[in-house]
Protein backbone atom coordinates (compact mmCIF):
# COMPACT_ATOMS: atom_id res chain seq x y z
CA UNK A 1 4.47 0.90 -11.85
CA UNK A 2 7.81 1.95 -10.76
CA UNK A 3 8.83 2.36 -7.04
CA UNK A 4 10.24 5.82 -6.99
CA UNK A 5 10.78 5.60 -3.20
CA UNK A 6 12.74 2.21 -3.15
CA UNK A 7 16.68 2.79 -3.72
CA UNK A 8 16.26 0.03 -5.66
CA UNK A 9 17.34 -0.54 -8.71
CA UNK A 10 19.61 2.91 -8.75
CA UNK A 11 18.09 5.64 -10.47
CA UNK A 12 20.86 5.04 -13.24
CA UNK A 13 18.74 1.90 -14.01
CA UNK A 14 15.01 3.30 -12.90
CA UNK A 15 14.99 6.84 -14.54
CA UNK A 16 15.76 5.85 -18.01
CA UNK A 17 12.87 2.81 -18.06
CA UNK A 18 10.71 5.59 -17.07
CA UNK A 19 11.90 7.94 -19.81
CA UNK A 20 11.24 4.99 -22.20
CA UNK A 21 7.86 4.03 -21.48
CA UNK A 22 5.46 5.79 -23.87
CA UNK A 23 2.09 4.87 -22.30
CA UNK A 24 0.70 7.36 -20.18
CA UNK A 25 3.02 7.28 -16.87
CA UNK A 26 1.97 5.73 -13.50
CA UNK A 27 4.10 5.72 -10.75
CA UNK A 28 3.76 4.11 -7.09
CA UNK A 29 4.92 6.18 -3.97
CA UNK A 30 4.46 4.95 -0.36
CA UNK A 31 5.71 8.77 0.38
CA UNK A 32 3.32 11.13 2.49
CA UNK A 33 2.50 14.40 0.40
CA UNK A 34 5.14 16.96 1.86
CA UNK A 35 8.09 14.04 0.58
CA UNK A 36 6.93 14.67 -2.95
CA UNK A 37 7.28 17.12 -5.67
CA UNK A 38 3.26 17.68 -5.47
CA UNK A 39 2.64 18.59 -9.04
CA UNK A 40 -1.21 19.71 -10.06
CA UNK A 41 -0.08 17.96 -13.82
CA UNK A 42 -0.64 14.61 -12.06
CA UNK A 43 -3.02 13.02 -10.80
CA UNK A 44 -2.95 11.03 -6.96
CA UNK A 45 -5.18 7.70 -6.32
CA UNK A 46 -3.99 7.37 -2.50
CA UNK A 47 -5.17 3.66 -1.57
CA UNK A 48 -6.38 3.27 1.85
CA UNK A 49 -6.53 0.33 4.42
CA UNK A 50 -7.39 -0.22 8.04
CA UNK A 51 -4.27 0.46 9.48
CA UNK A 52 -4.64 -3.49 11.06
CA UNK A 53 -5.36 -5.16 7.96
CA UNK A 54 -2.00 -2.92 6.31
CA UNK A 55 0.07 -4.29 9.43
CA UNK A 56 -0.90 -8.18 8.99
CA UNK A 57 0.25 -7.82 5.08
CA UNK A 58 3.18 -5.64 6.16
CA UNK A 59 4.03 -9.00 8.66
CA UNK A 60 3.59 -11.52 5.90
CA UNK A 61 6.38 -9.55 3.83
CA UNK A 62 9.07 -8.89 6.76
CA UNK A 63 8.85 -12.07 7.92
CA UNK A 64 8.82 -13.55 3.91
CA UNK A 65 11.66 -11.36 3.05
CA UNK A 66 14.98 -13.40 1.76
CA UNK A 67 18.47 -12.01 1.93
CA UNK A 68 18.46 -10.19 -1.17
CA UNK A 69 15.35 -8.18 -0.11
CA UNK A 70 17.39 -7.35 3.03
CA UNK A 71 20.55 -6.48 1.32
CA UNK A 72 18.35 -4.32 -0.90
CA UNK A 73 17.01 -2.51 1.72
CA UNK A 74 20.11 -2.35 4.09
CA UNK A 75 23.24 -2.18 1.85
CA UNK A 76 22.48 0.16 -1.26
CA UNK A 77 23.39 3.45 -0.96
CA UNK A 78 21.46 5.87 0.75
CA UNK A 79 20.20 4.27 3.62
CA UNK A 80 18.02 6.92 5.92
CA UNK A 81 17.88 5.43 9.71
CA UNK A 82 18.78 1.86 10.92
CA UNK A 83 19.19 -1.58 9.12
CA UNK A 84 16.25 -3.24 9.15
CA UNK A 85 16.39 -6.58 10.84
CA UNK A 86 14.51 -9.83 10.58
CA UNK A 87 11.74 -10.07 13.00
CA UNK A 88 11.82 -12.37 15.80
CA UNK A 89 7.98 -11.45 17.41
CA UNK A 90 4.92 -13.38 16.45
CA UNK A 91 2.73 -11.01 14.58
CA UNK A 92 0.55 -9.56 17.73
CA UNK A 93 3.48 -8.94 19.68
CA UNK A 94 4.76 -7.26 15.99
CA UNK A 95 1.63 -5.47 16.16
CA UNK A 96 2.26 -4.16 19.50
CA UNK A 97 5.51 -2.96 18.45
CA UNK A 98 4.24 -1.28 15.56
CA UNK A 99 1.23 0.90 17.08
CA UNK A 100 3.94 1.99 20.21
CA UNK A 101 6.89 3.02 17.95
CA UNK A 102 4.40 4.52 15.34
CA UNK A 103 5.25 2.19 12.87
CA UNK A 104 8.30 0.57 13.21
CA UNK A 105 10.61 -0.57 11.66
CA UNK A 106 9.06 1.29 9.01
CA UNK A 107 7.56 4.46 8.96
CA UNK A 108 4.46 6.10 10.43
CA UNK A 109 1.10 5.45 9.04
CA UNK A 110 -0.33 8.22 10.85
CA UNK A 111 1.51 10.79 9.38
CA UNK A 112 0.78 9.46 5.89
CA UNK A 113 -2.83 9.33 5.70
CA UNK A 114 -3.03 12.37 7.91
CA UNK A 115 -1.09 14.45 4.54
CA UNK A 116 -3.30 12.73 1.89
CA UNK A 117 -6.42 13.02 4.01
CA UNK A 118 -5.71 17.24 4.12
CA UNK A 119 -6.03 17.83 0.46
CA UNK A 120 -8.57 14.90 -0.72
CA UNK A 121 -10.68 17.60 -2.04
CA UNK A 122 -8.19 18.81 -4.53
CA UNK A 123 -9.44 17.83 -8.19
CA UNK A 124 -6.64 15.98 -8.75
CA UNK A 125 -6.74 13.63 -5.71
CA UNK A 126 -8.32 10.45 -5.50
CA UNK A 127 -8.97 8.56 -2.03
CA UNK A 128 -9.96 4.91 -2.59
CA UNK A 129 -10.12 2.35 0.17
CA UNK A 130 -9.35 -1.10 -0.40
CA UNK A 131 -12.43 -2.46 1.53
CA UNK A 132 -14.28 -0.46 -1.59
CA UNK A 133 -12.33 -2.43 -4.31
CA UNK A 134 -13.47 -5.26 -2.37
CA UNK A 135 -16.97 -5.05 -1.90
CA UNK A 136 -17.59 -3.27 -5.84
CA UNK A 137 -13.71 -4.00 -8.18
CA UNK A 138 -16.27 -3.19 -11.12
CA UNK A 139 -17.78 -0.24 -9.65
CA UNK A 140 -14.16 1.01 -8.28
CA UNK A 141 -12.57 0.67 -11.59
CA UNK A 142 -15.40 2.91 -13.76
CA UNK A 143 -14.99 5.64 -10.66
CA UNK A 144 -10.63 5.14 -11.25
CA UNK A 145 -11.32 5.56 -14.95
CA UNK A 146 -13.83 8.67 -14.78
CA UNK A 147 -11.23 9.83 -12.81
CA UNK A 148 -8.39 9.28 -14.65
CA UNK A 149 -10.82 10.61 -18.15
CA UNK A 150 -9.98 6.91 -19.60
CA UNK A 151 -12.97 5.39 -21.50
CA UNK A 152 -13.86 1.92 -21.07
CA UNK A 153 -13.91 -0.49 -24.01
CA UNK A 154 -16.78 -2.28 -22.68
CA UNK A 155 -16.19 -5.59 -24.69
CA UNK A 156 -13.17 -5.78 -22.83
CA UNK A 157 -14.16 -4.85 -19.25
CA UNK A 158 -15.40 -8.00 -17.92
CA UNK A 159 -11.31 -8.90 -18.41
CA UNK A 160 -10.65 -5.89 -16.97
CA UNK A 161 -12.33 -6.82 -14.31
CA UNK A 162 -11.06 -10.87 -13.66
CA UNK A 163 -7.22 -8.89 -14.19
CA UNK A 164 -7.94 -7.22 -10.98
CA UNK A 165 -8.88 -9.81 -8.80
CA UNK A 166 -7.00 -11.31 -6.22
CA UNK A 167 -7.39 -15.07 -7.57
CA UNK A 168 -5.71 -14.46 -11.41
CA UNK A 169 -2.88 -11.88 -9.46
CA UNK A 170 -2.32 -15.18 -7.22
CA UNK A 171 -2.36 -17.59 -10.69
CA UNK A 172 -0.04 -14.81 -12.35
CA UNK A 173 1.95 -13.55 -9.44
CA UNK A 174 5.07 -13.53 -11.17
CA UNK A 175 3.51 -11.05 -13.41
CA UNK A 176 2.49 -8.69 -10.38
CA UNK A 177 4.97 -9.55 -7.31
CA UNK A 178 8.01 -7.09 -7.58
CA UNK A 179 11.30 -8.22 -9.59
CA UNK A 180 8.83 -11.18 -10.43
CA UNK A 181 9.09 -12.41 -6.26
CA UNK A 182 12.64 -12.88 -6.18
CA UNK A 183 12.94 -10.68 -3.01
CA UNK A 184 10.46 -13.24 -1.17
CA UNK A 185 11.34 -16.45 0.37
CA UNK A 186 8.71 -19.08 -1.86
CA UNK A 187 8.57 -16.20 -4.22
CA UNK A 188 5.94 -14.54 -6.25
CA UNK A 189 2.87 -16.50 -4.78
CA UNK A 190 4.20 -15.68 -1.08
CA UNK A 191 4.13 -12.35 -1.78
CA UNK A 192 0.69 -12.24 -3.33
CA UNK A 193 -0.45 -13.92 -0.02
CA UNK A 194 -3.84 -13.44 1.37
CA UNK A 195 -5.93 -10.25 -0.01
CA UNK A 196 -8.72 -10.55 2.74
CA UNK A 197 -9.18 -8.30 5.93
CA UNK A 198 -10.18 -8.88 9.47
CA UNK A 199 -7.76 -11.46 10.11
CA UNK A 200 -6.35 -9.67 13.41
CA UNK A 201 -9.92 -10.14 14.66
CA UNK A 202 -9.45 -13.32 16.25
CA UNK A 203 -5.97 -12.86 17.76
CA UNK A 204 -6.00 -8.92 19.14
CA UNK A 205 -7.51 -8.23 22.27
CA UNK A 206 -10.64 -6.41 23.41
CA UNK A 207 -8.12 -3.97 24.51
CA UNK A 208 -5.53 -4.14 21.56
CA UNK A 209 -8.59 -3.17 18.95
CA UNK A 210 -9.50 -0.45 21.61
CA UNK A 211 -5.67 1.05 21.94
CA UNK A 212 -5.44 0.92 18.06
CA UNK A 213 -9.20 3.06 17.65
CA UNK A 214 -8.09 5.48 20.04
CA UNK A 215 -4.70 6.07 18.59
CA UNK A 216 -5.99 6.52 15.17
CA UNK A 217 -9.02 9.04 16.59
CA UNK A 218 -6.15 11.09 18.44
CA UNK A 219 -3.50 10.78 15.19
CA UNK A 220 -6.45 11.38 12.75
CA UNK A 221 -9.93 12.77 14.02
CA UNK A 222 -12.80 11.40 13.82
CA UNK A 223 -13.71 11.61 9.90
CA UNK A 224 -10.49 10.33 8.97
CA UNK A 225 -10.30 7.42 11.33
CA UNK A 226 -13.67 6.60 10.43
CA UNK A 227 -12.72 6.44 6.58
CA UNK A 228 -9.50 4.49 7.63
CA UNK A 229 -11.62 1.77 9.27
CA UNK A 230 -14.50 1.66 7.17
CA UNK A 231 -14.03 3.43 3.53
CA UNK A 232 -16.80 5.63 4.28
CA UNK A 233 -16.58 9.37 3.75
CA UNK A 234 -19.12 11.20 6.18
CA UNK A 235 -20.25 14.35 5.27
């Protein structure tokens, strides 16, 4: 699924391996809505994730980064903003960094989910939460594929199924890491790293988890924070 967003490689190199593919097209974004050319011909599966869970993966891969990951990021042309440096915090301190400077070094989550979570009742938007595909991958794939008006071969869903998992993207990580992992220190496998949530539980504060809840009620109301945290929809 080609990174439109990522100057990398140059859209000399990425447009035309689009134009060649003759599958149906899927394309990855990490852009909020008003960045895009929305277009009602294509359909949006926006993947959500407790914004602390996102940040602990987010660590694993600045911190896992090797030089040619930075001089990616940092030396093509185009760069929007400052260089992005190595950290030197431990990850709570990172974390604390993150929630103050609404998401830096990167760029705001709140402002992302906020512009996918305005037009989730469009019929051709998607919201899926990642503590979903966790709980129910089979039950998350037939509600993708309904979606997406894709039938299931049923003979070949169970392996469907084990593709998705986190263990056989871990044995084949080469396979799913970008550039096959060469833009990670250890490569492909460090990349693929953990899949789980909740591991911020045991090292954020009574009153980290309670600045992070109240800053995503204020950035994202009640409904939407609730979602964010949970994967649950109220009505």
């Amino acid at each position: 699924s080609p990174w439109f967003d990522l100057r990398v490689p140059p859209k000399e190199v990425k447009l035309p391996m689009v134009e060649a593919q003759t599958h149906r097209r899927f394309l990855k974004t990490h852009l909020p809505v008003d960045a895009l050319v929305f277009s009602p011909q294509a359909k949006y599966i926006y993947i959500g994730r407790d914004g602390r869970d996102a940040l602990w993966s987010l660590y694993n891969h600045h911190t896992k980064a090797n030089d040619a990951w930075y001089a990616a990021l940092n030396d093509t042309p185009g760069l929007v903003g400052e260089k992005i440096e190595r950290p030197t915090l431990d990850v709570v301190p990172y974390f604390h960094q993150w929630l103050a400077r609404d998401g830096y070094p990167f760029w705001s989550l709140w402002e992302n989910i906020r512009s996918w979570w305005a037009i989730r009742d469009l019929p051709n938007v998607m919201l899926m939460h990642f503590n979903t595909l966790k709980a129910d991958m089979p039950g998350g794939i037939r509600s993708i594929a309904k979606f997406l008006d894709i039938p299931i071969d049923e003979s070949k869903f169970p392996a469907i199924v084990e593709h998705c998992t986190f263990d056989y993207m871990k044995a084949h990580a080469a396979q799913s890491a970008p550039l096959g992992g060469g833009l990670g220190e250890g490569g492909a496998e460090t990349f693929i790293n953990k899949g789980t949530n909740g591991r911020w539980r045991d090292l954020l504060s009574k009153d980290d988890v309670a600045a992070y809840e109240a800053r995503a009620l204020k950035e994202l109301g009640p409904d939407c924070a609730h979602w964010l945290a949970t994967g649950e929809i109220t009505q």
